[in-house]
N, C-alpha and C. Protein backbone atom coordinates (compact mmCIF):
# COMPACT_ATOMS: atom_id res chain seq x y z
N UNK A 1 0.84 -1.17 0.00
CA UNK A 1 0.00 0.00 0.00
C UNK A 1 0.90 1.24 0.00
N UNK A 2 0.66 2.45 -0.82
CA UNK A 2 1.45 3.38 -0.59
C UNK A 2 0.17 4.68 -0.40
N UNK A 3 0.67 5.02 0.83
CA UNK A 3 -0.04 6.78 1.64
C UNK A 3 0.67 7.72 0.93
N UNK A 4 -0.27 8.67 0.45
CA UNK A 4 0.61 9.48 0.90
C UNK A 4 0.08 10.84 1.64
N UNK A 5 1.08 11.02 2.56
CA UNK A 5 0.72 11.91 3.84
C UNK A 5 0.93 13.52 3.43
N UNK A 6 -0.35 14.19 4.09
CA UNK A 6 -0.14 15.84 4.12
C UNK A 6 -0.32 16.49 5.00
N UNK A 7 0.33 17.69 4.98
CA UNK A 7 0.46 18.65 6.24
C UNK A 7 -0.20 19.95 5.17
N UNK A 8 -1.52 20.29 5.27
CA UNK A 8 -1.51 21.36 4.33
C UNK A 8 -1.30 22.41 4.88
N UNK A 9 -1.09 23.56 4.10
CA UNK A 9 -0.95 25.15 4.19
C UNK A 9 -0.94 25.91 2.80
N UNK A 10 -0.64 26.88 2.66
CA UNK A 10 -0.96 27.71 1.54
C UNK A 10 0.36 28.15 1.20
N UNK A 11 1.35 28.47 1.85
CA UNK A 11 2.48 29.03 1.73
C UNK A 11 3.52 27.49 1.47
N UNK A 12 3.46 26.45 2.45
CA UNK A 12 3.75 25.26 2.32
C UNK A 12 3.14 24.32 2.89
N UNK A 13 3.16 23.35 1.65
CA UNK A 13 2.16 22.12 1.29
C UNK A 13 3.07 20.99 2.07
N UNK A 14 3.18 20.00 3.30
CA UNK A 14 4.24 19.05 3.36
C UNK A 14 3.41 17.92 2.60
N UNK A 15 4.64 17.28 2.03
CA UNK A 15 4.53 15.91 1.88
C UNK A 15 4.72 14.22 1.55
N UNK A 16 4.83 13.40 2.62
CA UNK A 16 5.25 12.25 2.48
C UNK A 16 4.43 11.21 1.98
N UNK A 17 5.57 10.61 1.32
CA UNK A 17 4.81 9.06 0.86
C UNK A 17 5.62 7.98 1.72
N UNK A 18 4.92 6.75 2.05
CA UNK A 18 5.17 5.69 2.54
C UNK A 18 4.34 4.86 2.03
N UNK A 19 5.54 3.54 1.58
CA UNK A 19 5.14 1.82 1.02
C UNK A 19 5.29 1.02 2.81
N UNK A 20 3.82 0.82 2.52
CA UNK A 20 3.80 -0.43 3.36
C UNK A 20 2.88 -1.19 3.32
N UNK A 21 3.38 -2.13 4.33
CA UNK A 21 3.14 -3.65 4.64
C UNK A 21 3.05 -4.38 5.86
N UNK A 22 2.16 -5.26 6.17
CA UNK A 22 1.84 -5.60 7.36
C UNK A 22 2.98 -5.61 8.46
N UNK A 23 2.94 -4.27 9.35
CA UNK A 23 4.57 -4.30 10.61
C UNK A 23 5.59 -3.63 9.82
N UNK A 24 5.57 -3.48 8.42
CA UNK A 24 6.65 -2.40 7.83
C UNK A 24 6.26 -1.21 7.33
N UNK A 25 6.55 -0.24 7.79
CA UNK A 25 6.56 0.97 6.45
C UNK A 25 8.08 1.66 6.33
N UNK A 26 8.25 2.16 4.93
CA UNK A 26 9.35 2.36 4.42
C UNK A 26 9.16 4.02 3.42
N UNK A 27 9.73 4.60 3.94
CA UNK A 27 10.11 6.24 3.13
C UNK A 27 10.24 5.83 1.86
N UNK A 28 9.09 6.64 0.89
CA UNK A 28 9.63 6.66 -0.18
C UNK A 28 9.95 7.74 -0.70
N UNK A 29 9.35 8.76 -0.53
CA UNK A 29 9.62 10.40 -1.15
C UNK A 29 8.88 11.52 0.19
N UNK A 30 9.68 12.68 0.42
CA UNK A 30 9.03 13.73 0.75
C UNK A 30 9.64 14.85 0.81
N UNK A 31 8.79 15.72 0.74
CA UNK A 31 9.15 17.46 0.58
C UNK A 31 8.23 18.22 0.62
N UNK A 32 8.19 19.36 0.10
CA UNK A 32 6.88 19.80 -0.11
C UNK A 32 6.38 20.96 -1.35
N UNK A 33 5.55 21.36 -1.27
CA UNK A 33 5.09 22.36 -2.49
C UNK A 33 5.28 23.68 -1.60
N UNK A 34 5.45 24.71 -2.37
CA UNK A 34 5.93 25.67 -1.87
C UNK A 34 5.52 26.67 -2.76
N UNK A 35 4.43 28.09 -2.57
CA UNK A 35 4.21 28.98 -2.91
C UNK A 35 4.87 29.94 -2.77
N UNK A 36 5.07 31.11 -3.85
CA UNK A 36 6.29 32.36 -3.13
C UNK A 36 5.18 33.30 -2.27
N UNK A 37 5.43 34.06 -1.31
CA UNK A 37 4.35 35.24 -1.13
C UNK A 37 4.51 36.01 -2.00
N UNK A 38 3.61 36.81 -1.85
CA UNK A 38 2.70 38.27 -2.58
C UNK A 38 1.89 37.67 -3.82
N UNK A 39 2.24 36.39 -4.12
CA UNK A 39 1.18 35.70 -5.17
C UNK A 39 -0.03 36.50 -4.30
N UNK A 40 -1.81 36.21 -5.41
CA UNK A 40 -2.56 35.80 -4.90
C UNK A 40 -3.24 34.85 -4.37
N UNK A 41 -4.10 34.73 -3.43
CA UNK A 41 -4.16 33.32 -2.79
C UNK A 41 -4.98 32.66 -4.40
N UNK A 42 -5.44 33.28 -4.95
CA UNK A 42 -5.85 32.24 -6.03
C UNK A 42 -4.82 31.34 -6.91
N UNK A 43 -4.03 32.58 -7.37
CA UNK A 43 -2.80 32.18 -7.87
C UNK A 43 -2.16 30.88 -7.48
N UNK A 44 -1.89 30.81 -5.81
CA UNK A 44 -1.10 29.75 -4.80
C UNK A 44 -2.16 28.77 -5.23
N UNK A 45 -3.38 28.37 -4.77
CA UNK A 45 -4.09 28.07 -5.02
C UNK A 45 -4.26 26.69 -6.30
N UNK A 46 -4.05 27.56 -7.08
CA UNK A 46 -3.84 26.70 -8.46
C UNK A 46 -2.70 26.13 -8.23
N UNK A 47 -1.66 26.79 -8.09
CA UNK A 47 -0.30 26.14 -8.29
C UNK A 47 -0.32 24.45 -7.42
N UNK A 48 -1.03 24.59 -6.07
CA UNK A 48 -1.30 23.84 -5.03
C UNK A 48 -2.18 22.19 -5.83
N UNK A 49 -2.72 23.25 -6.21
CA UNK A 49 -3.73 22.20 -7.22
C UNK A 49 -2.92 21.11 -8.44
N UNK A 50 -2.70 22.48 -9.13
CA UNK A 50 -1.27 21.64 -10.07
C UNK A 50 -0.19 20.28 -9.50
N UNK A 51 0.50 21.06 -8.80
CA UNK A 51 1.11 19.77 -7.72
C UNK A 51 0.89 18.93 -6.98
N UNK A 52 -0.64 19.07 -6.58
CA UNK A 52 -1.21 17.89 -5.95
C UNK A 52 -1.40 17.19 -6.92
N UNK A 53 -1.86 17.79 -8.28
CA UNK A 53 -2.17 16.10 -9.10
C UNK A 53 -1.16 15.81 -9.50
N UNK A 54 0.00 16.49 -9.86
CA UNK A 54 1.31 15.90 -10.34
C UNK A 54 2.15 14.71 -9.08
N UNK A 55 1.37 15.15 -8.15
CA UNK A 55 2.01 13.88 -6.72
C UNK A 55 1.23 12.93 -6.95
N UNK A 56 -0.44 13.20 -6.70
CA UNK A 56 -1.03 12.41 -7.27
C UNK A 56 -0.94 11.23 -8.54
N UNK A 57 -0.36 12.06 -9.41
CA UNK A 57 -0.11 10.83 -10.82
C UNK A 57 1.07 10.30 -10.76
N UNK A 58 2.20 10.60 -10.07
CA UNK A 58 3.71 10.87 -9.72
C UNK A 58 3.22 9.18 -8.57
N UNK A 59 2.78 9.58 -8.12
CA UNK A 59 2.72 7.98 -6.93
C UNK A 59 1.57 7.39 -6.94
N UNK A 60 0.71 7.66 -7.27
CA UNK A 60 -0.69 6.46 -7.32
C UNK A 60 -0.93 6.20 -6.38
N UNK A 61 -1.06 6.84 -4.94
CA UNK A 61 -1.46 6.38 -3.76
C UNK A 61 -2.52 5.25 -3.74
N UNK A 62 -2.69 4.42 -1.98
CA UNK A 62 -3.57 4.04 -2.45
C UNK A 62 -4.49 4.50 -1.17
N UNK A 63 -4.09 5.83 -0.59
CA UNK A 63 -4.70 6.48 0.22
C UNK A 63 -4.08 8.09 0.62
N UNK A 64 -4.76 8.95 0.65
CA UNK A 64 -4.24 10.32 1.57
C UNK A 64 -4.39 10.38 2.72
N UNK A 65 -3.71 10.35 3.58
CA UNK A 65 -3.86 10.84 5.46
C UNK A 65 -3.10 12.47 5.40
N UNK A 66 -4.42 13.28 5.54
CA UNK A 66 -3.93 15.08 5.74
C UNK A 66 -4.87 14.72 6.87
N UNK A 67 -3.92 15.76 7.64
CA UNK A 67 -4.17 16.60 9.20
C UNK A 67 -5.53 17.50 8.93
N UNK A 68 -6.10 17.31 9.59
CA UNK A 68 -7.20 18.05 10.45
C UNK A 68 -6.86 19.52 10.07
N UNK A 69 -7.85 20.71 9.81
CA UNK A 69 -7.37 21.87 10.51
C UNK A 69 -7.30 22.25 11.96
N UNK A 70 -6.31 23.03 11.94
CA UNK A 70 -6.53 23.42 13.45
C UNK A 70 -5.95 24.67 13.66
N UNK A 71 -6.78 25.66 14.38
CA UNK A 71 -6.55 26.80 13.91
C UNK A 71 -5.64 27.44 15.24
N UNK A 72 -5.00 28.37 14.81
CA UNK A 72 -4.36 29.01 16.47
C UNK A 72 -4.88 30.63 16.43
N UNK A 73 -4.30 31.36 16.90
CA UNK A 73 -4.57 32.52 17.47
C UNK A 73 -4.97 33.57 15.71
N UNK A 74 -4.30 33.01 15.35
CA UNK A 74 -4.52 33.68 13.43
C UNK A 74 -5.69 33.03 12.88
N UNK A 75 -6.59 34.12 12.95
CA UNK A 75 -8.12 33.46 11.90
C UNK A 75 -7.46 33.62 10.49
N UNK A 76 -6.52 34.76 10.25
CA UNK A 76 -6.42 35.48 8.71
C UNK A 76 -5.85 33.95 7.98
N UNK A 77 -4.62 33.40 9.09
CA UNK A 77 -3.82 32.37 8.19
C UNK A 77 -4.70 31.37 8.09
N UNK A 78 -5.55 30.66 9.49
CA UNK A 78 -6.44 29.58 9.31
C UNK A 78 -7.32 29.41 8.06
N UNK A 79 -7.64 30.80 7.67
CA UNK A 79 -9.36 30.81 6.33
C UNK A 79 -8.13 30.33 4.88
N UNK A 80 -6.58 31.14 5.14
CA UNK A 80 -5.84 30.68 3.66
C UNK A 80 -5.81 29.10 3.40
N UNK A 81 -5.48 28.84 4.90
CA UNK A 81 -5.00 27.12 5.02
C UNK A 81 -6.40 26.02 5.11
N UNK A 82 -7.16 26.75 5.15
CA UNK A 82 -8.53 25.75 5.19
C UNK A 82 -9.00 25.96 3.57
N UNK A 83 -9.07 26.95 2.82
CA UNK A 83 -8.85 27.21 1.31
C UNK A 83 -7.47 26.34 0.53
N UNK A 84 -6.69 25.86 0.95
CA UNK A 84 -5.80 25.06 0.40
C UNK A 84 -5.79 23.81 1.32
N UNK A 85 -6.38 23.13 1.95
CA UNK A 85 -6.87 22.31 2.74
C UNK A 85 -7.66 21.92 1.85
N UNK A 86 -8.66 22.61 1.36
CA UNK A 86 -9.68 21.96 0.28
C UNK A 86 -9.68 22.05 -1.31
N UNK A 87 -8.63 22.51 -1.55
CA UNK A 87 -7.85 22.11 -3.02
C UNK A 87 -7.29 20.59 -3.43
N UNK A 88 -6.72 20.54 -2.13
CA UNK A 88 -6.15 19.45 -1.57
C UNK A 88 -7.10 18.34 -1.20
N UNK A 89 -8.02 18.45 -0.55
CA UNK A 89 -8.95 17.52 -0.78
C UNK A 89 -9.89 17.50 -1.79
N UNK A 90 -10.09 17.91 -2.86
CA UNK A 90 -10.58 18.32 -3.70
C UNK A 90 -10.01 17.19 -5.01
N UNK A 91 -8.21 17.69 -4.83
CA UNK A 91 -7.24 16.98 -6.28
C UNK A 91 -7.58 15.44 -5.76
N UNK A 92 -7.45 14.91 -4.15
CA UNK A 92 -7.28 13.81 -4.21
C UNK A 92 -9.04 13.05 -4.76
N UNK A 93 -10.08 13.81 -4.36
CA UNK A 93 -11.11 13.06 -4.60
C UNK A 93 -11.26 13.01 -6.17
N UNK A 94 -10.93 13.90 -6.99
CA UNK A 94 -10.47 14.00 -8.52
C UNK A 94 -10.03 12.53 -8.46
N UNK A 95 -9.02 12.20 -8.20
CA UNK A 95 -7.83 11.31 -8.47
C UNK A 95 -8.47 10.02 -7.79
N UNK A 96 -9.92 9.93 -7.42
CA UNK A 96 -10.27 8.79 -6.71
C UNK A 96 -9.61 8.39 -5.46
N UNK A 97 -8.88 9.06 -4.72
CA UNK A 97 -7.94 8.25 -3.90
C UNK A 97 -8.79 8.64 -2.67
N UNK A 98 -8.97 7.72 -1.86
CA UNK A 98 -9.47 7.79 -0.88
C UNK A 98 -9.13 8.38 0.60
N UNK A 99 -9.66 9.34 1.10
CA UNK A 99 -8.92 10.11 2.18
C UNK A 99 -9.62 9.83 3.68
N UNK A 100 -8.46 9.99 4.47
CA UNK A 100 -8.26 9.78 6.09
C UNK A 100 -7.70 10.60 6.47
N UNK A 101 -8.74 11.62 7.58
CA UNK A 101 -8.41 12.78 7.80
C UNK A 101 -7.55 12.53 9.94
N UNK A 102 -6.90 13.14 9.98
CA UNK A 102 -6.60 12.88 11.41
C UNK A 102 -6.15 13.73 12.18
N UNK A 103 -6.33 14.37 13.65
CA UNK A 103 -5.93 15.90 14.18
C UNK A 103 -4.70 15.52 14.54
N UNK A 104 -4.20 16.53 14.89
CA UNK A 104 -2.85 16.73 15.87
C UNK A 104 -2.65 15.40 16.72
N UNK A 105 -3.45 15.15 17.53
CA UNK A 105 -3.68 14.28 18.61
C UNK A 105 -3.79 13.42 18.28
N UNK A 106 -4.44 12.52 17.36
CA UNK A 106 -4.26 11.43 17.02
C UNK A 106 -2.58 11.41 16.22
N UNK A 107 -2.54 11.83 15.08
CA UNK A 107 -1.20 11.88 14.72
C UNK A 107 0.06 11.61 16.16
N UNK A 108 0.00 12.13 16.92
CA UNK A 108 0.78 12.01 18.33
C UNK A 108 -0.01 10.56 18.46
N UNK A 109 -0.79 10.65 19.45
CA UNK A 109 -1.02 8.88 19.53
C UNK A 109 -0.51 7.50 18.77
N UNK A 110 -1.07 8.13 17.42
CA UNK A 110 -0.15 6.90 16.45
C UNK A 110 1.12 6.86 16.65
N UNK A 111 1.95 7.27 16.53
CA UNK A 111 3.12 7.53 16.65
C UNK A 111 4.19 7.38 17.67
N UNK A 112 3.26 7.79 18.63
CA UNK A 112 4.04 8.11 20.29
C UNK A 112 3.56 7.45 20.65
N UNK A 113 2.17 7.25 21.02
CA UNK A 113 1.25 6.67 21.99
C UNK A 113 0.96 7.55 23.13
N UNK A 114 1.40 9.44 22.66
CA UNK A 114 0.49 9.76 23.69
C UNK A 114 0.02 10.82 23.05
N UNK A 115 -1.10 11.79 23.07
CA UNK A 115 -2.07 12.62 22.44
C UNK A 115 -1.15 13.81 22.87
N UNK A 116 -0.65 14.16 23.88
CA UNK A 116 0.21 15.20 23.62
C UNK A 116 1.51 15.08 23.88
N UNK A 117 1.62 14.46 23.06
CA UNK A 117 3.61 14.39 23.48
C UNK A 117 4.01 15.75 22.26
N UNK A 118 5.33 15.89 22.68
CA UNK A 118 5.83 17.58 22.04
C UNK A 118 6.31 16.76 20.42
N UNK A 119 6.49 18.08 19.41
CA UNK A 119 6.45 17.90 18.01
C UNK A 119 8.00 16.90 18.12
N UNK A 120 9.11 17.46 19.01
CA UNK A 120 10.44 16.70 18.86
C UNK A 120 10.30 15.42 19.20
N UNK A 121 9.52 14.52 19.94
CA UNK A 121 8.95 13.53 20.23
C UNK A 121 8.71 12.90 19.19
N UNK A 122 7.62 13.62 18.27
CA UNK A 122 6.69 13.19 17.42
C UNK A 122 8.04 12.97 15.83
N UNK A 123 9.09 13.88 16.43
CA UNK A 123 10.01 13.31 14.95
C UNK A 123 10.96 12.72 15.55
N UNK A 124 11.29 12.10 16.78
CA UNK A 124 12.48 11.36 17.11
C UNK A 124 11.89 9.89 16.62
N UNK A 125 10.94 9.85 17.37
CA UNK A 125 10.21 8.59 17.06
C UNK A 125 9.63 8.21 15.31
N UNK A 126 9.22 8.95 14.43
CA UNK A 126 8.56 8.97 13.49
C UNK A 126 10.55 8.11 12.83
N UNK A 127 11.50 8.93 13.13
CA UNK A 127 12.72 8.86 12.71
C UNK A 127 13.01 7.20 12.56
N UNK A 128 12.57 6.87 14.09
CA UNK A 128 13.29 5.61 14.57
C UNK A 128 12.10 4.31 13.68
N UNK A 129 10.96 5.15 14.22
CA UNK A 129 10.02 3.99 13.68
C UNK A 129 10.29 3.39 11.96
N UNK A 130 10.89 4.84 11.20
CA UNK A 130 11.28 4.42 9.91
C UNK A 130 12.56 3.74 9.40
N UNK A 131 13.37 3.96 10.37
CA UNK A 131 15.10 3.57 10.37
C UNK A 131 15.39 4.92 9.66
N UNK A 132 14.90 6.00 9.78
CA UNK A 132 15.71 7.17 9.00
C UNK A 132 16.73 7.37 9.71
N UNK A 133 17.81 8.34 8.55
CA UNK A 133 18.86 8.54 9.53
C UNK A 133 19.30 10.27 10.29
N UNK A 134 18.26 11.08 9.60
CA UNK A 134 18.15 12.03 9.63
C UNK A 134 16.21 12.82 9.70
N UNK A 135 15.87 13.42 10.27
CA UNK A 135 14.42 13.96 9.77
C UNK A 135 14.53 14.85 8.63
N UNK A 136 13.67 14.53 7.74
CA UNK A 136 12.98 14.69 6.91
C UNK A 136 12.68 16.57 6.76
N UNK A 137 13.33 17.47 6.23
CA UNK A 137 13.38 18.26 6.03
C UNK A 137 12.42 19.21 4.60
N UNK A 138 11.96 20.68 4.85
CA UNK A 138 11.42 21.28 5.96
C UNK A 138 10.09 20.55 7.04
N UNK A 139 10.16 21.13 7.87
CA UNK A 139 9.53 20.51 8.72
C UNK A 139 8.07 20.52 8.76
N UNK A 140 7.36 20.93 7.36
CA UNK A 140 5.83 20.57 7.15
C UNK A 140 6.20 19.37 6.51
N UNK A 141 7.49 19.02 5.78
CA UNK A 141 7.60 17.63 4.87
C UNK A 141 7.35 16.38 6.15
N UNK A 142 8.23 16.67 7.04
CA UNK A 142 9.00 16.13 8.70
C UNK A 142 7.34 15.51 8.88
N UNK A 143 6.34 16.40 9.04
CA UNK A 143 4.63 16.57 9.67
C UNK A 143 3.94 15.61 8.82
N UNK A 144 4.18 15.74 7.47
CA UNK A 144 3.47 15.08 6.69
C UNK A 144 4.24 13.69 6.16
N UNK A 145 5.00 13.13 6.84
CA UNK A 145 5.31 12.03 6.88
C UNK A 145 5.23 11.25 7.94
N UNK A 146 5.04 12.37 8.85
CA UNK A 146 4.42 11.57 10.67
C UNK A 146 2.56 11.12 10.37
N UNK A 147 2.27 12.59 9.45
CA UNK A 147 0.87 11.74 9.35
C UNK A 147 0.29 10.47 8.36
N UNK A 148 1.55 9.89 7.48
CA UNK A 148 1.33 9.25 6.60
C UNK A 148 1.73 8.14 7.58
N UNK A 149 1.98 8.12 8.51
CA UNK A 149 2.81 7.01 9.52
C UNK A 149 1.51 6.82 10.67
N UNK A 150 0.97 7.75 10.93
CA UNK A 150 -0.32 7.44 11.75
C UNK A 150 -1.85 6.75 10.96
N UNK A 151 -1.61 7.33 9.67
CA UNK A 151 -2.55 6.20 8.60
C UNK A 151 -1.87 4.59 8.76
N UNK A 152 -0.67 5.01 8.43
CA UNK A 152 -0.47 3.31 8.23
C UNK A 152 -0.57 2.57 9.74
N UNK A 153 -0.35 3.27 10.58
CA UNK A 153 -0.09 2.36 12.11
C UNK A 153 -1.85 2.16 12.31
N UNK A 154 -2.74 2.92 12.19
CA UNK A 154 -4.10 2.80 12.64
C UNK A 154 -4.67 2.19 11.44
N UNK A 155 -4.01 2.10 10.13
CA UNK A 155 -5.00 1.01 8.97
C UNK A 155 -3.99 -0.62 9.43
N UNK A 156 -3.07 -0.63 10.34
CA UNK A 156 -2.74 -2.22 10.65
C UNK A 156 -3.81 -2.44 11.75
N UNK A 157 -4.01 -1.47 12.63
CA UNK A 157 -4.74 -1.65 13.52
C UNK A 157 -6.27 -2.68 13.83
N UNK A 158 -6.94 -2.96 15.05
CA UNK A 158 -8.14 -3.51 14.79
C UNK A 158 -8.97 -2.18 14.65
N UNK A 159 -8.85 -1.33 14.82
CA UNK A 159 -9.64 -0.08 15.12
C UNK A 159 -9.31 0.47 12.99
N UNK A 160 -11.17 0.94 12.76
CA UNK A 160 -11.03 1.11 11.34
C UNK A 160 -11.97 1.85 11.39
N UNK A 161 -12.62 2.77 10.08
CA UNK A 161 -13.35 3.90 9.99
C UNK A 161 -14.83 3.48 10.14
N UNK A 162 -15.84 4.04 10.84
CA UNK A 162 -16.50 3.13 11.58
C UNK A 162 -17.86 3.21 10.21
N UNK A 163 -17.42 4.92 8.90
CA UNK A 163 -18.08 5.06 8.13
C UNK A 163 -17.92 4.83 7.00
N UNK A 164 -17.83 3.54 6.39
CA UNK A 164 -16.69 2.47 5.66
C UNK A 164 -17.65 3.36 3.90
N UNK A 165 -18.43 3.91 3.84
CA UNK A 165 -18.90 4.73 3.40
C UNK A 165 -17.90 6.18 2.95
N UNK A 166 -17.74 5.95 3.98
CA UNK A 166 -16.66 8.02 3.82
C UNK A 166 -15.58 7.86 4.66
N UNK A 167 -14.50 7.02 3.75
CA UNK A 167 -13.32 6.84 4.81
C UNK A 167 -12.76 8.45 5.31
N UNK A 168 -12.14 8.37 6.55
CA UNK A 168 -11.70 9.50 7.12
C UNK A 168 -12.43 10.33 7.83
N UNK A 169 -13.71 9.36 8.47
CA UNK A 169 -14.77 10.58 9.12
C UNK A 169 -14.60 10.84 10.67
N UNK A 170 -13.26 10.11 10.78
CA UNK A 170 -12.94 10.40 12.47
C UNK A 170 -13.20 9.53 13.24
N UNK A 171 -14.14 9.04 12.96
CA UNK A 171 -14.69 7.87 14.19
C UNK A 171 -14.90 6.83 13.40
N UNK A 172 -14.13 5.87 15.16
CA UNK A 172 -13.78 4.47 14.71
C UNK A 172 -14.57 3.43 15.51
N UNK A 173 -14.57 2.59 14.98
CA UNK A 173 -15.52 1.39 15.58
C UNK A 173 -14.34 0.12 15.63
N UNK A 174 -14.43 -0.90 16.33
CA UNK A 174 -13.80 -1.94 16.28
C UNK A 174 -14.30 -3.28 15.01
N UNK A 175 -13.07 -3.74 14.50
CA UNK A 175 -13.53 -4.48 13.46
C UNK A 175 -14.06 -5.62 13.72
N UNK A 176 -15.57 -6.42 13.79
CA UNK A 176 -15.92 -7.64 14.05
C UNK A 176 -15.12 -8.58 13.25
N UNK A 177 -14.20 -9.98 13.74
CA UNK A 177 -13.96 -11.05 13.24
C UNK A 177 -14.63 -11.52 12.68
C-alpha cells in the first residue's frame, strides 16, 4: 500500500509518501510544495492544485492521510490554510484516492502513543520507527510524513473507519472477526 501523507498550508504544502506492509513501512519520497508570497491566494491556489495532481499521478497512492485543521490565534492564516486544505482535498477526490483525515492528537497517539507528546517527540520517534537517519526536512515535509505514519499504524490496527462509506470521518468502531 502506498499513503501518501499531508500537512496542508498555503504558503507550504508538506509531503510524504510511505510503502507499506503488514509491521513495515518504508520512506519513499518527501518534501513539499511551496508557494512564493505576494502571489494571490488564487494564484497559490492553483499552483497547489497543479502539484497535488502531479504527486497524485507521480505515486498512485492508495490512500491520503492530511491533518485536520486546526486553527491558532490567526483566523487570517487559518481561512488561507482551510482554502488550500480543500484544493487538496478536492485533487485527491479528482484522483479517486481515498482520504483519512486525522488531528494533531491522534497523529501524536499513532506515533508516540500519547495525544500530547511535544512535536520533537513526534520526529524522534517517526525517525526511529522508519530507520531514518536524519528527519525529513522542511519541517511541514518532517509533519506530513508523521501523518502518513499514523494512517499506516491505525489502517494495521483492529480499530477502522466506523463510516466504511466516507473513509476519514474520524470515528472508529472496532472491526468484528
Amino acid at each position: 500500500m502506498i499513503i501518501l501523507g499531508i500537512d496542508p498550508g498555503f504558503a507550504i504544502v508538506g509531503f510524504g509518501v510511505l510503502r507499506t506492509a503488514p509491521g513495515r513501512q518504508s520512506l519513499v519520497s518527501c518534501g513539499a510544495i511551496t508557494t512564493k508570497a505576494g502571489l494571490s491566494l488564487p494564484t497559490r491556489l492553483v499552483q497547489i492544485e497543479d502539484d497535488m495532481k502531479e504527486l497524485l499521478d507521480t505515486f498512485r497512492p492508495d490512500a491520503m492521510a492530511v491533518e485536520e485543521l486546526f486553527f491558532n490565534n490567526n483566523i487570517t492564516t487559518g481561512i488561507g490554510v482551510a482554502q488550500a486544505r480543500g484544493v487538496i482535498l478536492a485533487a485527491a477526490e479528482r484522483a479517486g484516492v481515498p482520504i483519512y483525515e486525522y488531528s494533531p492528537s491522534e497523529v501524536k497517539m499513532a506515533v508516540v502513543g500519547y495525544g500530547k507528546a511535544e512535536k520533537r517527540q513526534v520526529m524522534e520517534m517517526t525517525k526511529c520507527l522508519l530507520g531514518l537517519k536524519s528527519m525529513p526536512k522542511p519541517d511541514d515535509a518532517a509533519d506530513a510524513v508523521a501523518i502518513a505514519l499514523c494512517h499506516a499504524r491505525s489502517n494495521t490496527s483492529l480499530l477502522q473507519p466506523g463510516d466504511a462509506a466516507r473513509p476519514g470521518s474520524g470515528r472508529y468502531a472496532v472491526r468484528e472477526k
